[in-house]
N, C-alpha and C. Protein backbone atom coordinates (compact mmCIF):
# COMPACT_ATOMS: atom_id res chain seq x y z
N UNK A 1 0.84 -1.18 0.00
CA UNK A 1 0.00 0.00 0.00
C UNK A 1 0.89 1.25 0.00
N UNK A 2 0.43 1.92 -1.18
CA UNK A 2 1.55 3.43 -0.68
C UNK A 2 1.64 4.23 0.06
N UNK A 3 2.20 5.11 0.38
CA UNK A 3 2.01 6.38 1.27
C UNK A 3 0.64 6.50 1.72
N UNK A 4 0.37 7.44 0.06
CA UNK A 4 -0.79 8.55 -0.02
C UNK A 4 -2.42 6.86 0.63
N UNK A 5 -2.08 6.28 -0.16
CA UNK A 5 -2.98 5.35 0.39
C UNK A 5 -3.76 5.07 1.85
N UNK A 6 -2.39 4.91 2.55
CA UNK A 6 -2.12 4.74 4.10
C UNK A 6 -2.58 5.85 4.48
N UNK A 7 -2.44 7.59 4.41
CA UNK A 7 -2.68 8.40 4.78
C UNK A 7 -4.31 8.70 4.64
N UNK A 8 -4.97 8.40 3.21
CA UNK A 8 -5.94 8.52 2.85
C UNK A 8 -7.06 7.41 3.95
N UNK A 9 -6.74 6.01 4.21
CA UNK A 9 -7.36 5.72 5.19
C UNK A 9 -7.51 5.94 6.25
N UNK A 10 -5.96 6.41 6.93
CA UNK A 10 -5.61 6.89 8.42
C UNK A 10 -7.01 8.35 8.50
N UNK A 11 -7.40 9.35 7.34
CA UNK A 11 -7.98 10.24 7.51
C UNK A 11 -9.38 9.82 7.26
N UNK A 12 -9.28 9.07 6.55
CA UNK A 12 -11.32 8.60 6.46
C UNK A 12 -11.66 7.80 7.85
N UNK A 13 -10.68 7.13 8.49
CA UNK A 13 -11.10 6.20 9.80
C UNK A 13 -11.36 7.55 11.06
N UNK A 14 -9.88 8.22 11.06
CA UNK A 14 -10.54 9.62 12.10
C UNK A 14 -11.58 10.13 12.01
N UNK A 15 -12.36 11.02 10.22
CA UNK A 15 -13.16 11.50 10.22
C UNK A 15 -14.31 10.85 10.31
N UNK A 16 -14.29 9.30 10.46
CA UNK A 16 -15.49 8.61 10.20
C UNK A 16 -15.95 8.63 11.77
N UNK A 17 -14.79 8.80 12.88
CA UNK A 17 -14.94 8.63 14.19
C UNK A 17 -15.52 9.82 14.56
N UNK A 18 -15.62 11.02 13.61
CA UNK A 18 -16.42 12.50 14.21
C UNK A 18 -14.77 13.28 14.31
N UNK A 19 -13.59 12.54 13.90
CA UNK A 19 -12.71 13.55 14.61
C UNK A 19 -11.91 14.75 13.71
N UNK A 20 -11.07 15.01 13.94
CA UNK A 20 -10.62 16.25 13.02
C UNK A 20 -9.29 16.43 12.50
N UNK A 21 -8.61 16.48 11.08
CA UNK A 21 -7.71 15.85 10.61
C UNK A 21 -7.32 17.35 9.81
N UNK A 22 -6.03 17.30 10.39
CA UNK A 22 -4.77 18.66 9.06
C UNK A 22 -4.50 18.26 8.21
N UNK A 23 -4.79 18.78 7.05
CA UNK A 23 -4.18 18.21 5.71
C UNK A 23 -4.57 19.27 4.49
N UNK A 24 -3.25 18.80 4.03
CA UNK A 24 -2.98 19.06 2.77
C UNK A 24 -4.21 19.72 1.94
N UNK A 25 -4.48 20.57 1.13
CA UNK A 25 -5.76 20.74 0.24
C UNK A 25 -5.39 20.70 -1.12
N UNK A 26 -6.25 21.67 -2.15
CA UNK A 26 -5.65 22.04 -3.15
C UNK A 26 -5.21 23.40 -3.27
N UNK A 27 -4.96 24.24 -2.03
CA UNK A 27 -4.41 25.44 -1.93
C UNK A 27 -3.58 25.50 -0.71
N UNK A 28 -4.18 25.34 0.80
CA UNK A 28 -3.26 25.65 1.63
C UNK A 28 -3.49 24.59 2.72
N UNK A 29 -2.71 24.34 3.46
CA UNK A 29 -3.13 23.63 4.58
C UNK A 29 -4.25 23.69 5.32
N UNK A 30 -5.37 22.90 5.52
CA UNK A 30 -6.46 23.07 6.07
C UNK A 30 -6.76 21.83 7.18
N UNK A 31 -7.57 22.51 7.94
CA UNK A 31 -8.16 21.73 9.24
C UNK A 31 -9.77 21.27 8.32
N UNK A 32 -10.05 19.91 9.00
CA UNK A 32 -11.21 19.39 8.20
C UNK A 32 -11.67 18.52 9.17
N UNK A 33 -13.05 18.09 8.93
CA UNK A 33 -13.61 17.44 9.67
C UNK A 33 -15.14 16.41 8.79
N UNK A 34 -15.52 16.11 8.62
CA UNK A 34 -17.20 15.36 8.13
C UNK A 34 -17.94 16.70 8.47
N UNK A 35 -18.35 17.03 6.96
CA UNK A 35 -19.08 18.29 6.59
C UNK A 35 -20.94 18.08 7.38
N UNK A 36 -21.02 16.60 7.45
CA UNK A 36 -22.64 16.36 7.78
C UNK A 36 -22.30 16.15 9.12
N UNK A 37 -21.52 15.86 10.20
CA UNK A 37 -21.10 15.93 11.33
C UNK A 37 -21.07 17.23 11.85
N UNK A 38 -22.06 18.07 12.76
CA UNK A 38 -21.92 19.12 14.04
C UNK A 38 -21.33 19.05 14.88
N UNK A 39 -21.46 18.03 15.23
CA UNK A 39 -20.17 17.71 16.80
C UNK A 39 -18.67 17.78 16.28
N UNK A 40 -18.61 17.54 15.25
CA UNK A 40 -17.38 17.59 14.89
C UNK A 40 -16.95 19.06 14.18
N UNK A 41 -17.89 19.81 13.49
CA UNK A 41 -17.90 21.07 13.09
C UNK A 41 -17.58 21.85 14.18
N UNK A 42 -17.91 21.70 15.86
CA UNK A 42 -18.22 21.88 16.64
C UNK A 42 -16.82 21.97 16.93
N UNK A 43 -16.07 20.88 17.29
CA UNK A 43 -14.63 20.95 17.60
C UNK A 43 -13.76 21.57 16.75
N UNK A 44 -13.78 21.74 15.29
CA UNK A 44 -13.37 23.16 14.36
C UNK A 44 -13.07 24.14 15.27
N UNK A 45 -14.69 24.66 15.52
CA UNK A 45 -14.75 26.10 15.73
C UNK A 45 -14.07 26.08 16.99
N UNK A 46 -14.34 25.14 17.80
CA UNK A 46 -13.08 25.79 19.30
C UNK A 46 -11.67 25.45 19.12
N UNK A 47 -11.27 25.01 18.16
CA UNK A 47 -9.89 24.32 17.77
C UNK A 47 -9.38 26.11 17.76
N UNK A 48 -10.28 26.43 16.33
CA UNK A 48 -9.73 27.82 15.61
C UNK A 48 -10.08 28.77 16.48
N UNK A 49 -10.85 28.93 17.70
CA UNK A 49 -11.30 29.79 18.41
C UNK A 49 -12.15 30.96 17.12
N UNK A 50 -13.48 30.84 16.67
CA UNK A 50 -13.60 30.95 15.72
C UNK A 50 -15.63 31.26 15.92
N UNK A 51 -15.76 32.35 15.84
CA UNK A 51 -17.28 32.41 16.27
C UNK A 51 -17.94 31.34 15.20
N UNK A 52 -19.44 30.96 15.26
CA UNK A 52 -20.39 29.98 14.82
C UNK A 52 -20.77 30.99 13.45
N UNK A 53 -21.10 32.73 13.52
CA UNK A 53 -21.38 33.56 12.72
C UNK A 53 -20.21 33.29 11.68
N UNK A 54 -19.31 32.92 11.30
CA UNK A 54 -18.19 33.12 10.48
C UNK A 54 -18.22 31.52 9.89
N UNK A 55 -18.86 31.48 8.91
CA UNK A 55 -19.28 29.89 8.32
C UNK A 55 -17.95 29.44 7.81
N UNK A 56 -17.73 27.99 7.66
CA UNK A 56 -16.76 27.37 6.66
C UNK A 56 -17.28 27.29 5.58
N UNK A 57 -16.21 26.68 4.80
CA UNK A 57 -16.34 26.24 3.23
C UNK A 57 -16.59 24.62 3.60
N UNK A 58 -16.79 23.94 2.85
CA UNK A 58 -16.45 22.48 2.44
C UNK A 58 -15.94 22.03 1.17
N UNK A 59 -15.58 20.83 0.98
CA UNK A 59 -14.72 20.36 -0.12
C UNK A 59 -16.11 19.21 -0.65
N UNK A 60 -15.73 19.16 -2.08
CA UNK A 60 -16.44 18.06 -2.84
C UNK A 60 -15.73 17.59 -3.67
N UNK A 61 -15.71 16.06 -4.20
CA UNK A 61 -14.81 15.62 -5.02
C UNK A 61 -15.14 16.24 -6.40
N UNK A 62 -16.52 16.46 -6.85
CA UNK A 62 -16.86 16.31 -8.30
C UNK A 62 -18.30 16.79 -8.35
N UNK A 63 -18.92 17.35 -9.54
CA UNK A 63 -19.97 17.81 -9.48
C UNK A 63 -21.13 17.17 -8.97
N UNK A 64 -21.15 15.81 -9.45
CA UNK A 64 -21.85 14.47 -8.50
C UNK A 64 -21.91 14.92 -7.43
N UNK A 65 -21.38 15.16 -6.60
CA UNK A 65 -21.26 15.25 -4.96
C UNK A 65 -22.03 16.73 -4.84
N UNK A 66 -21.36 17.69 -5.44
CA UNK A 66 -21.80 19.02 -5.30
C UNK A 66 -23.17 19.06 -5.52
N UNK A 67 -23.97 18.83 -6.80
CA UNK A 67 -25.93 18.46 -6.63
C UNK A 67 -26.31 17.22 -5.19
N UNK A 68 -25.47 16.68 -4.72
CA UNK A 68 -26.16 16.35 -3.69
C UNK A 68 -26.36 17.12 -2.46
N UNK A 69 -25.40 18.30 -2.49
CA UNK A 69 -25.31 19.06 -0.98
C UNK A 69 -25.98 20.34 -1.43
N UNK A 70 -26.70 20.75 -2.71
CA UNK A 70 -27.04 22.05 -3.17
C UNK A 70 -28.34 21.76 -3.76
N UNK A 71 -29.59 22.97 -2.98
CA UNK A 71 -30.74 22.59 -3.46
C UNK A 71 -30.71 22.40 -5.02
N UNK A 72 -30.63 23.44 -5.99
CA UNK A 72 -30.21 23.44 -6.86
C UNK A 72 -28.97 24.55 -7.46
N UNK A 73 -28.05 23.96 -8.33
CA UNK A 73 -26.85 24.14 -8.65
C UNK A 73 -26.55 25.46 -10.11
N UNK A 74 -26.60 26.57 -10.05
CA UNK A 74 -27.05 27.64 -10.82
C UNK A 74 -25.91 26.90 -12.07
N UNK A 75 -26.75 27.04 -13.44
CA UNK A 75 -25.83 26.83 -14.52
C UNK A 75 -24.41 27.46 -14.92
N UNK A 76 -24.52 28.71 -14.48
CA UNK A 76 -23.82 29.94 -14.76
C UNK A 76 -22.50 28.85 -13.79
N UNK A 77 -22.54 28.50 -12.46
CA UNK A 77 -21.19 27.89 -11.55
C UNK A 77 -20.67 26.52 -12.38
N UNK A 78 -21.10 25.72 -13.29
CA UNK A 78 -20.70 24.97 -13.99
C UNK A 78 -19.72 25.86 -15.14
N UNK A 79 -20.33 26.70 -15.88
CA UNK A 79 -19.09 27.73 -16.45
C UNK A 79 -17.83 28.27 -15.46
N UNK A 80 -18.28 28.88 -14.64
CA UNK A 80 -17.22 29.14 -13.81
C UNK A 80 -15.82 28.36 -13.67
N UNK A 81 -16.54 27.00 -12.98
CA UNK A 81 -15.92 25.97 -12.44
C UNK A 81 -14.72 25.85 -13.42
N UNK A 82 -15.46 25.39 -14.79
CA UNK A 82 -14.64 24.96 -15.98
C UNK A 82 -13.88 25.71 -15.99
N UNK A 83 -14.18 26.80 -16.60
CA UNK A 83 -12.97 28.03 -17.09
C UNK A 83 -11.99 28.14 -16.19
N UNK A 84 -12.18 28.36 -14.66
CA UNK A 84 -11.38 28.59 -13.41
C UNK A 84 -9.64 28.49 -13.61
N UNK A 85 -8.72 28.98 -13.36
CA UNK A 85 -7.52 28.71 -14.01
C UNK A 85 -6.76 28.16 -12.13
N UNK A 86 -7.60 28.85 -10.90
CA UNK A 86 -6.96 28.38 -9.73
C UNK A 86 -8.10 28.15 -9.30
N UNK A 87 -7.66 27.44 -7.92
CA UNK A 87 -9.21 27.20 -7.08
C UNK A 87 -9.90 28.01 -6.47
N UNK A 88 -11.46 27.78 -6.62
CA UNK A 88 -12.20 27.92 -6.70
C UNK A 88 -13.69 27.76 -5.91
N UNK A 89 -13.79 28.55 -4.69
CA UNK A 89 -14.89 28.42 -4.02
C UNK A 89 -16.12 29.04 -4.53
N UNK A 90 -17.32 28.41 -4.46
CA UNK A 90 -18.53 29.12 -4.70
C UNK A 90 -19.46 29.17 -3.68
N UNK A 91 -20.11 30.16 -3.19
CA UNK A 91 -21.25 30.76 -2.21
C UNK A 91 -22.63 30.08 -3.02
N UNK A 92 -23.11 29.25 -2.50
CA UNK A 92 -24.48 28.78 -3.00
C UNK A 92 -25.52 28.72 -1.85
N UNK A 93 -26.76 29.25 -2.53
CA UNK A 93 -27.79 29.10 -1.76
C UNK A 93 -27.92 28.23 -1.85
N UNK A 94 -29.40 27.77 -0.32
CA UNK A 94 -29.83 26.44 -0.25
C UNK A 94 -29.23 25.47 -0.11
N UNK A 95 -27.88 25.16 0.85
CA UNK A 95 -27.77 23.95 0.98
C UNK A 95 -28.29 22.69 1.52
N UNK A 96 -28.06 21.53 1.41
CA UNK A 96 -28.52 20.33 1.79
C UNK A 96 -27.51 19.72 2.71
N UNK A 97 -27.97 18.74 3.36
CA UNK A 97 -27.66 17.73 3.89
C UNK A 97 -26.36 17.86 4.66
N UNK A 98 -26.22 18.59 4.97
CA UNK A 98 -24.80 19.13 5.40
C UNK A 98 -25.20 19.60 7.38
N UNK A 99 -23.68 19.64 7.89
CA UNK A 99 -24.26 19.92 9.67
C UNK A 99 -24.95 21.54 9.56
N UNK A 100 -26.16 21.82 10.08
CA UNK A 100 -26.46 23.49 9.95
C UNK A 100 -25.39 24.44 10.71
N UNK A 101 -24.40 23.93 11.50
CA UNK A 101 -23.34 24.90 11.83
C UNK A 101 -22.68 25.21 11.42
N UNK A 102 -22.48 24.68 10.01
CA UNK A 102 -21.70 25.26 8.92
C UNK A 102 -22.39 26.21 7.40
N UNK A 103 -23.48 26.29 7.98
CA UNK A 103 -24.35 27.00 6.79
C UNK A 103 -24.61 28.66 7.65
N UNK A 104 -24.12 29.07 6.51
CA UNK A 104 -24.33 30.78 6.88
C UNK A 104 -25.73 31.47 7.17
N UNK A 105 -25.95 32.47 8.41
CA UNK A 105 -26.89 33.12 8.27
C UNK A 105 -27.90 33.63 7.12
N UNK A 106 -27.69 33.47 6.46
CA UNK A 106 -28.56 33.81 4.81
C UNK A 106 -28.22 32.40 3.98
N UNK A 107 -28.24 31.30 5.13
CA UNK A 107 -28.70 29.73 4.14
C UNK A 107 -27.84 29.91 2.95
N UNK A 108 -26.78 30.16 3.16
CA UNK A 108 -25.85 29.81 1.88
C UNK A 108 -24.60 28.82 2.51
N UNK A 109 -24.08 28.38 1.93
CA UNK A 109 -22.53 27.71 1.90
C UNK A 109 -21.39 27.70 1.17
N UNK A 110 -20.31 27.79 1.06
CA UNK A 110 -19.15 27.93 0.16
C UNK A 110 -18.40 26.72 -0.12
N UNK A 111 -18.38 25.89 -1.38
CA UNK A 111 -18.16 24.88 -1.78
C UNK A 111 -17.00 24.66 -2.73
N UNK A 112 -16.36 23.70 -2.60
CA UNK A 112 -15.06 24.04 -3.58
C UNK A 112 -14.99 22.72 -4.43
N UNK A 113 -15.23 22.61 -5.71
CA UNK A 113 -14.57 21.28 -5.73
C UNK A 113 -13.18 21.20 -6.23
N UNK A 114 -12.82 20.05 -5.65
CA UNK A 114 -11.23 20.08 -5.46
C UNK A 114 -10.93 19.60 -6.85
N UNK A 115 -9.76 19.76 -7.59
CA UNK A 115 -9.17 19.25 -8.42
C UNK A 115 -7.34 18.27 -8.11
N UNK A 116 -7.11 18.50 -6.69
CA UNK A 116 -6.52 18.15 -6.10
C UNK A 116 -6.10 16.26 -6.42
N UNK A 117 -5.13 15.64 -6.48
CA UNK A 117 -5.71 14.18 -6.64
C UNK A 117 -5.52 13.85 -4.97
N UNK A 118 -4.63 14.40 -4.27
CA UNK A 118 -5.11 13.37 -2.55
C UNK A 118 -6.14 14.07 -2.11
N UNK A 119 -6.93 15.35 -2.52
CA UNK A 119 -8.03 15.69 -1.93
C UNK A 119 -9.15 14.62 -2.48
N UNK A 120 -9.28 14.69 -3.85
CA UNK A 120 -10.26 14.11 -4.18
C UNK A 120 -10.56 12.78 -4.20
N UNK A 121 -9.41 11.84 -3.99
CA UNK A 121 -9.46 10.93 -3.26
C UNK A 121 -9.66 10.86 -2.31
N UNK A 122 -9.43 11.55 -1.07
CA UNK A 122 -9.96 11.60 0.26
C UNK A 122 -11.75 11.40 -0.34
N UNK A 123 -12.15 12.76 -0.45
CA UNK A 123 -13.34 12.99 -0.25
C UNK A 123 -14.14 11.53 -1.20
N UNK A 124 -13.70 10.89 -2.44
CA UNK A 124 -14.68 10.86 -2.83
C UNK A 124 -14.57 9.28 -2.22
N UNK A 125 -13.66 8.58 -1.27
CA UNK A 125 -13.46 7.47 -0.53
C UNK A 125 -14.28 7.89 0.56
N UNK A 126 -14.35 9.03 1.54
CA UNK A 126 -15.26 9.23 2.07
C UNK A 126 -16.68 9.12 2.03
N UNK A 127 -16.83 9.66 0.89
CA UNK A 127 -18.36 9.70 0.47
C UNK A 127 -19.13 10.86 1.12
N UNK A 128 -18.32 12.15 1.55
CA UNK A 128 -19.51 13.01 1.88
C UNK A 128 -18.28 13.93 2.10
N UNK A 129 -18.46 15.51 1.73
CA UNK A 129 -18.30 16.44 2.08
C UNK A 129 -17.28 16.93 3.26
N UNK A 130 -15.94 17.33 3.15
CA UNK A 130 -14.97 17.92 4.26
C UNK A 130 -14.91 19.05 4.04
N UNK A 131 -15.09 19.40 5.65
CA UNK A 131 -14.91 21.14 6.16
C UNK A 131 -13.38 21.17 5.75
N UNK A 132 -13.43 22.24 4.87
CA UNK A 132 -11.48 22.94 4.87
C UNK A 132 -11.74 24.47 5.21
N UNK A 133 -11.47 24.45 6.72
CA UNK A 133 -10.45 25.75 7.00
C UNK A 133 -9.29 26.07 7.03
N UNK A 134 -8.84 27.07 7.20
CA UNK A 134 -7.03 27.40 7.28
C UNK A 134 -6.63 26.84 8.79
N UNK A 135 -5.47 26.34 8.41
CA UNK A 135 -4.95 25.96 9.66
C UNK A 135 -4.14 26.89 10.81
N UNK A 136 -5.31 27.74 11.26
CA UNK A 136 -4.66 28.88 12.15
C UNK A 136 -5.48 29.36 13.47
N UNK A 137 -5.34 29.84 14.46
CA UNK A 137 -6.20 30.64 15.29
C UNK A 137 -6.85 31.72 14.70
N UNK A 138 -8.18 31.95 14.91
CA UNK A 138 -9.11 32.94 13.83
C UNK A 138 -8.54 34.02 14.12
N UNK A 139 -8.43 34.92 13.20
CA UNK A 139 -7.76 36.31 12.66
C UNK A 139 -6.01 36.30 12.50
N UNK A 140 -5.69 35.07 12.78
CA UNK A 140 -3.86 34.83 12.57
C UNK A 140 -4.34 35.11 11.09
N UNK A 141 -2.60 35.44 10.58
CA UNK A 141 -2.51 35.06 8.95
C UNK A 141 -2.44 33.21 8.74
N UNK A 142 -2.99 32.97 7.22
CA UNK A 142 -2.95 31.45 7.14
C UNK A 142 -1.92 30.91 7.01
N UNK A 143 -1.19 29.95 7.68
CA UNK A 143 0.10 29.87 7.66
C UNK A 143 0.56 29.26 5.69
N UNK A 144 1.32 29.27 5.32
CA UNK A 144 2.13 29.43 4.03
C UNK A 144 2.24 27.53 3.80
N UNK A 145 2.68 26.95 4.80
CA UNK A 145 3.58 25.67 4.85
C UNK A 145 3.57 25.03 6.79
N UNK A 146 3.70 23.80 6.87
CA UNK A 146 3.30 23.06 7.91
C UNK A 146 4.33 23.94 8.67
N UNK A 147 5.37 23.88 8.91
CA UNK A 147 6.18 24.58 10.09
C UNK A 147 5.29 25.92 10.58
N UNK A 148 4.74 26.49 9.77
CA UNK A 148 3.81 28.02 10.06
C UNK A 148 2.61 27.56 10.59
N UNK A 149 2.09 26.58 10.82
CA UNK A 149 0.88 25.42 11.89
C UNK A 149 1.16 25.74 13.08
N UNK A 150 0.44 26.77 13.51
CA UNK A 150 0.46 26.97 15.36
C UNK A 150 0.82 25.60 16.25
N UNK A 151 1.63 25.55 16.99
CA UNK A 151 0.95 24.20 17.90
C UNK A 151 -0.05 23.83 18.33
N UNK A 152 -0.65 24.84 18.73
CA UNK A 152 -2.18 24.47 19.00
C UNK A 152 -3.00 23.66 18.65
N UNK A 153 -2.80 24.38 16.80
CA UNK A 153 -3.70 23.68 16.15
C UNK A 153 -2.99 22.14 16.06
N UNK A 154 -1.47 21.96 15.98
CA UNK A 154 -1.07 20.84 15.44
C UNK A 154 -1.53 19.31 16.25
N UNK A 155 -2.05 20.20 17.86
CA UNK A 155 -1.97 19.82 19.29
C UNK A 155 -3.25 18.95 19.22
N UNK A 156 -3.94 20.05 18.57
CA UNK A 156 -5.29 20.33 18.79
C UNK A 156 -6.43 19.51 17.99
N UNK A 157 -5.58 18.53 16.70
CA UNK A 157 -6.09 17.81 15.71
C UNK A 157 -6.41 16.38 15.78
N UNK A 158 -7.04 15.41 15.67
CA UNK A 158 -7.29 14.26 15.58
C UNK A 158 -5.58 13.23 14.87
N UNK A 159 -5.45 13.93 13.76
CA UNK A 159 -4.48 13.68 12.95
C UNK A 159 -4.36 13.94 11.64
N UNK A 160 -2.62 14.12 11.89
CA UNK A 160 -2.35 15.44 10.95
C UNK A 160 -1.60 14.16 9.83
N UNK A 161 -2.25 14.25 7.84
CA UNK A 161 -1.95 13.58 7.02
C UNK A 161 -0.41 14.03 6.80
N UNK A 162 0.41 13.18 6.60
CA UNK A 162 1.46 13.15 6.70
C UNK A 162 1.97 12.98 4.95
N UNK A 163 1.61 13.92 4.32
CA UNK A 163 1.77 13.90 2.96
C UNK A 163 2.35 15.22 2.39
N UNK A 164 3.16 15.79 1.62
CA UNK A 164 3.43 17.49 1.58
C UNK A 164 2.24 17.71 0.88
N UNK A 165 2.34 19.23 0.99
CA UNK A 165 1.28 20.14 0.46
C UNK A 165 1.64 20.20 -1.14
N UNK A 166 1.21 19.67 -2.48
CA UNK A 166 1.80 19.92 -3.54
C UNK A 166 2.17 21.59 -3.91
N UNK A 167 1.29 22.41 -3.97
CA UNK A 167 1.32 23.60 -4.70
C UNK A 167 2.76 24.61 -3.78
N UNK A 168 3.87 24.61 -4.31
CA UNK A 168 4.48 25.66 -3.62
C UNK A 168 3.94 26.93 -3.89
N UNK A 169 4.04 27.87 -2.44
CA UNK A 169 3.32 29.58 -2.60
C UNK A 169 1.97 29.28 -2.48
N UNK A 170 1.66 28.27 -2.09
CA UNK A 170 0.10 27.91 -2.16
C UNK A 170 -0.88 29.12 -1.43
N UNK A 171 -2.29 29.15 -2.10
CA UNK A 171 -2.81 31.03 -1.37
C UNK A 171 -4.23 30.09 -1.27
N UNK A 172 -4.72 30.51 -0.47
CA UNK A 172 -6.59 30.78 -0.55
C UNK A 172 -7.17 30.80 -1.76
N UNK A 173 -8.53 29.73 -1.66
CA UNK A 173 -8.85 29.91 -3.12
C UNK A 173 -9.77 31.22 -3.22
N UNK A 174 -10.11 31.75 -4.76
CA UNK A 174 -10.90 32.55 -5.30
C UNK A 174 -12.32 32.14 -4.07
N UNK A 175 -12.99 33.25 -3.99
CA UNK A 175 -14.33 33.21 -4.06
C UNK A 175 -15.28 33.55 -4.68
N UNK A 176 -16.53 33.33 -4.94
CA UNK A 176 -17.49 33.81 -5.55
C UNK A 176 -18.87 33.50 -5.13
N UNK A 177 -19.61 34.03 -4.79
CA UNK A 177 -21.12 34.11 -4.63
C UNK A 177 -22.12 34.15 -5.62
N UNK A 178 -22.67 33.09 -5.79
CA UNK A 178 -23.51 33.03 -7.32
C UNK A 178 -25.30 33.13 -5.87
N UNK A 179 -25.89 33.76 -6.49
CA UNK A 179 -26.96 34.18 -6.39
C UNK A 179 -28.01 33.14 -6.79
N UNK A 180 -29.36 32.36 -6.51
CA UNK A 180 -30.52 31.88 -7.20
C UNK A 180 -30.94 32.55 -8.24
N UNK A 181 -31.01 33.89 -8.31
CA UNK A 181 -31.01 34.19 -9.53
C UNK A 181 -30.15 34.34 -10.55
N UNK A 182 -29.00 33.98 -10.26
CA UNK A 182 -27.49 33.61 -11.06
C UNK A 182 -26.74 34.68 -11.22
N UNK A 183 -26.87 35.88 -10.23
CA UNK A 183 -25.93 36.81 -9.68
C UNK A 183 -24.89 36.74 -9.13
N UNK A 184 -23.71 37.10 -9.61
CA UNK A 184 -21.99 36.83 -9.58
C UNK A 184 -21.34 37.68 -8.67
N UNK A 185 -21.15 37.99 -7.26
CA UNK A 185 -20.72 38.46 -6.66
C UNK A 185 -18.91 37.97 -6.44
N UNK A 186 -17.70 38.66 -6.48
CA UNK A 186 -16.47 38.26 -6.31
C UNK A 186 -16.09 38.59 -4.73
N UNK A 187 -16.10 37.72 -4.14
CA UNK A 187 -15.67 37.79 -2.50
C UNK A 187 -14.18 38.27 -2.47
N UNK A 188 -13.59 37.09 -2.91
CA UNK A 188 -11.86 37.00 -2.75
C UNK A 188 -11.55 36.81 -3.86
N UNK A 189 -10.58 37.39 -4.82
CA UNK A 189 -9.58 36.69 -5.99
C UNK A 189 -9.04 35.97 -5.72
């Protein structure tokens, strides 16, 4: 069994237990947990010291996954997606099936799907949706690379995937807020 293999189970057995795992994304190091899990969303937010008002994102392997967690999926974010040249979060109304402590005051959520290959293997071996936040105390800068991982948080994790981060200079992905009526708001570049 290889590495990434070994790592990829070591993180589906934690998150399957409710617990909370550092790893690698397709942009920066992120803290994650089972997106349909609260109790575990729950331990996020006191990890990051991190109010309940200040929603996460989640990860999806593939558009498959994404119509299952989104009432419905505006056409206009399928263009997006494609064209996208870096990653790529989208603000969608109406989510589904997901823990409500991660859905924003105005019933939206921010969804990314990964193009990553150990993300999207994670998730789509999982079978459901991971919270990716930055791996930091809320309002720190996001750290760059694992040595820049507070102890806290490193302290503070179920278990941390033991794989490098591919992207060197890796940044936060884009955001964007697509609207029900298919209104394009730009959060973050």
């Amino acid at each position: 069994m290889s590495d990434q293999a070994i790592e990829t189970q070591n993180a589906i057995n934690t998150l399957k237990k409710g617990g909370i795992i550092l790893y690698p994304t397709d942009t920066i190091w992120g803290i994650g947990c089972d997106a349909t899990n609260a109790e575990a969303v729950d331990k996020v937010y006191a990890l990051k010291k991190r109010e309940e008002s200040k929603s996460m994102i989640c990860l999806v392997s593939d558009f498959k996954m994404l119509q299952q967690y989104i009432e419905e999926v505006p056409e206009v974010a399928y263009d997006i997606l494609k064209y996208a040249t870096k990653p790529t979060t989208i603000i969608y109304d109406r989510p589904l099936r997901v823990a409500e402590n991660i859905i924003a005051n105005d019933n939206t959520l921010g969804i990314r799907v990964v193009k990553d290959p150990f993300c999207g293997k994670l998730i789509k071996k999982f079978k459901r949706p991971i919270v990716s936040t930055s791996a930091n105390i809320s309002g720190m800068p996001a750290p760059k690379n694992l040595k820049e991982i507070p102890a806290a948080i490193l302290e503070g994790v179920d278990y941390v995937v033991n794989l490098p981060l591919q992207k060197k200079g890796a940044k936060p992905s884009s955001i964007i807020k697509i609207g029900s009526d298919s209104t394009v708001k730009i959060i973050r570049k």
